[in-house]
C-alpha atoms as a PDB file:
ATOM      1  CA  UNK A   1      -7.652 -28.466   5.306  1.00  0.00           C
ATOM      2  CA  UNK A   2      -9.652 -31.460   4.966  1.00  0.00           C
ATOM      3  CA  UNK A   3     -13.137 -31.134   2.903  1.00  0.00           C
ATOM      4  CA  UNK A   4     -13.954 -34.326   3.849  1.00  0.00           C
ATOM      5  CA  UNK A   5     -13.851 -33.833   7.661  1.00  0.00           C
ATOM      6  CA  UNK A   6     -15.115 -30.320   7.582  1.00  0.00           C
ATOM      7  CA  UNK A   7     -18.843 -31.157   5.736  1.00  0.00           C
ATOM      8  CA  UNK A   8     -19.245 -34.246   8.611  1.00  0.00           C
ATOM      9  CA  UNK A   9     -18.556 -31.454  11.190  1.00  0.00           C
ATOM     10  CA  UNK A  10     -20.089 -28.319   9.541  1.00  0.00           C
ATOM     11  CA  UNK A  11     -23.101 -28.622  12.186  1.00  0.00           C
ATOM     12  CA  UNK A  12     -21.338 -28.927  15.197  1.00  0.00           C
ATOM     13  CA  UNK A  13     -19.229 -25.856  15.384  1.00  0.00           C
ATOM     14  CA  UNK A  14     -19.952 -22.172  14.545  1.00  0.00           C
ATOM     15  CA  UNK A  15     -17.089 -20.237  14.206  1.00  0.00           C
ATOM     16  CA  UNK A  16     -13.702 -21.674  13.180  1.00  0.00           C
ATOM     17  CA  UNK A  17      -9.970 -19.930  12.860  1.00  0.00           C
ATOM     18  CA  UNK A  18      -6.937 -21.060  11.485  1.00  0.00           C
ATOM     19  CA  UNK A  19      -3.861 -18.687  12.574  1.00  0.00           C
ATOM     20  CA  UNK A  20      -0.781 -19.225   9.844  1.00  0.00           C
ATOM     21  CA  UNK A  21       3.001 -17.824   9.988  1.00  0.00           C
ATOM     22  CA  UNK A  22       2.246 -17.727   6.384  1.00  0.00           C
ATOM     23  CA  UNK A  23      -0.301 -16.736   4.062  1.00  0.00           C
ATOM     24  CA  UNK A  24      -3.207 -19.219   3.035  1.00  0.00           C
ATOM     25  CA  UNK A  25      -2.704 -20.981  -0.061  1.00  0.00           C
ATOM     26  CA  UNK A  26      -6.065 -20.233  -2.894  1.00  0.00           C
ATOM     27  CA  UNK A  27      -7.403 -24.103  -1.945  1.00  0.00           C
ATOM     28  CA  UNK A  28      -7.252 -22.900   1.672  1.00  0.00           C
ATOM     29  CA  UNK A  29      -9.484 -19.479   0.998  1.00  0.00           C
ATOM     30  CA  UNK A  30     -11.653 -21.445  -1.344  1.00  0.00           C
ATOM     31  CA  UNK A  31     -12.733 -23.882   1.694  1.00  0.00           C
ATOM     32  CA  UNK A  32     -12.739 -21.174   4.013  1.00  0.00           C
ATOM     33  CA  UNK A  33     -15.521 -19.370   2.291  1.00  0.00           C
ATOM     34  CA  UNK A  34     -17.292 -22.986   1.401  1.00  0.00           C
ATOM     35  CA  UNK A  35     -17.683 -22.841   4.728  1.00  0.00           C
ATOM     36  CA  UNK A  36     -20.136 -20.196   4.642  1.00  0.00           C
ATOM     37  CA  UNK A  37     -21.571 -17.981   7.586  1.00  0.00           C
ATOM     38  CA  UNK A  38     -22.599 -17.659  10.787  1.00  0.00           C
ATOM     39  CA  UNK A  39     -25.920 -16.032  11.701  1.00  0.00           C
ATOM     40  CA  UNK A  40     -26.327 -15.836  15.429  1.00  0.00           C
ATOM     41  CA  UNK A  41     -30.246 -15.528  16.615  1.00  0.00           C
ATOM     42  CA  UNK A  42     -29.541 -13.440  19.455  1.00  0.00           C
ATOM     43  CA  UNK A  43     -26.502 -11.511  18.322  1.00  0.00           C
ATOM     44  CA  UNK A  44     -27.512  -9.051  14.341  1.00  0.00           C
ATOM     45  CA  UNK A  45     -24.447  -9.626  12.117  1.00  0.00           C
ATOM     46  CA  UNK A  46     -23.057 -12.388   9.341  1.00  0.00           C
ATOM     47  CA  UNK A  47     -19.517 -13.642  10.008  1.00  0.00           C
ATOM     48  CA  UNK A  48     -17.221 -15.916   8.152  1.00  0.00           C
ATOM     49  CA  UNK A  49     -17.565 -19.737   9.549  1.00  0.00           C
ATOM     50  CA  UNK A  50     -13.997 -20.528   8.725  1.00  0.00           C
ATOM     51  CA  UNK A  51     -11.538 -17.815   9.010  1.00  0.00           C
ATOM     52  CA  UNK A  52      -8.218 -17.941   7.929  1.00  0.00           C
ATOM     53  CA  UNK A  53      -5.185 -15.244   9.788  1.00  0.00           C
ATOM     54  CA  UNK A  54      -2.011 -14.399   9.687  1.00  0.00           C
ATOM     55  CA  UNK A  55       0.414 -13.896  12.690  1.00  0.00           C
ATOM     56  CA  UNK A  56       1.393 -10.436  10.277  1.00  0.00           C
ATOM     57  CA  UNK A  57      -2.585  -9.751  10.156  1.00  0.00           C
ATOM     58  CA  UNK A  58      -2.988 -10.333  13.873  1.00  0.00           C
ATOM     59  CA  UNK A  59      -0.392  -8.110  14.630  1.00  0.00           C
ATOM     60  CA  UNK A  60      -1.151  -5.255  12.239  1.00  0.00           C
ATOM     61  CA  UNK A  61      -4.480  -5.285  14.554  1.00  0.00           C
ATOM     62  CA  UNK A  62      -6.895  -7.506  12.399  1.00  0.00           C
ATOM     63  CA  UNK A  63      -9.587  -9.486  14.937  1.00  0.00           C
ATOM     64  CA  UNK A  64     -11.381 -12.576  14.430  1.00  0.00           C
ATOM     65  CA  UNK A  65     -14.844 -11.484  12.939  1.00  0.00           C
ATOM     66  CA  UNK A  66     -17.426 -12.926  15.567  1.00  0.00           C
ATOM     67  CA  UNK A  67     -20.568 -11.684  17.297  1.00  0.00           C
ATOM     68  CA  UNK A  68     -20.412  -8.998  19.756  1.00  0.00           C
ATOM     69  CA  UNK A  69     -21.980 -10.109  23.469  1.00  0.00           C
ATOM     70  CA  UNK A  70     -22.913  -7.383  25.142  1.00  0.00           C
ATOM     71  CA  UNK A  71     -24.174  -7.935  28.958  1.00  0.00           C
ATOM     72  CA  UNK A  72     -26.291  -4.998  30.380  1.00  0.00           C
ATOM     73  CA  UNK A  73     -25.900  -5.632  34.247  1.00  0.00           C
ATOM     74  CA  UNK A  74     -27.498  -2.369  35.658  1.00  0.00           C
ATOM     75  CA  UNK A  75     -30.661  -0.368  34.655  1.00  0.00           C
ATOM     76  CA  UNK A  76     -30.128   3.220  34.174  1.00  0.00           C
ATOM     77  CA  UNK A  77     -31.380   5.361  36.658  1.00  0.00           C
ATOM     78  CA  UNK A  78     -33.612   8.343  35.542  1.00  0.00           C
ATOM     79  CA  UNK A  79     -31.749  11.672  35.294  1.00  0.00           C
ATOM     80  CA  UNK A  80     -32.660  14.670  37.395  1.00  0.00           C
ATOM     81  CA  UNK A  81     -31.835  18.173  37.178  1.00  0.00           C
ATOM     82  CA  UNK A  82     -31.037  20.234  40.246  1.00  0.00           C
ATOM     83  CA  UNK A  83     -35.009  21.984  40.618  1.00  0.00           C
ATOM     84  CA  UNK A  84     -36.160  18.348  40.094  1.00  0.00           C
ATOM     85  CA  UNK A  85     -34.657  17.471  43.388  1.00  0.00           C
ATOM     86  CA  UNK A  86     -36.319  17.602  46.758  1.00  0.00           C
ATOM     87  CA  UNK A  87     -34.512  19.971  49.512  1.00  0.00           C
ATOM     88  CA  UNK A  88     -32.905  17.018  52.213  1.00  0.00           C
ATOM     89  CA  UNK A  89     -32.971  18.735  54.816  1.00  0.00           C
END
């Protein structure tokens, strides 16, 4: 990784990976976590700008750390118990 390149881009992008067959070297880690975090206004939660994983860590079941979107598409309807009901016919 470049420092150079990353600081002129560090505004454009929020969340970065790099996925390696092998595992990150301490220069690699060290600009990873220059990097800093991302703190989305819409989304509660801190996560790594730059992450660094392994193929070994992706399989073992380790996820890119990024903020959840959840879309709420229907309203809930109010719940009724049997006597609240009216007879239909």
């Amino acid at each position: 990784m470049d420092s150079s390149t990353d600081h002129e881009c560090q505004g454009n992008w929020a969340i970065g990976a790099l996925i390696s067959l092998r595992e990150p070297t301490k220069p690699m880690l060290t600009e990873a976590a220059a990097a800093g975090f991302y703190e989305s206004k819409d989304f509660p939660g801190r996560h790594p700008r730059l992450q660094i994983l392994t193929i070994a860590e992706l399989m073992a079941g380790r996820k890119l750390e990024y903020p959840a979107h959840r879309v709420e598409t229907f309203a809930k309807a109010e719940r009724k118990t049997k006597h609240d009901q009216e007879e239909m016919f």
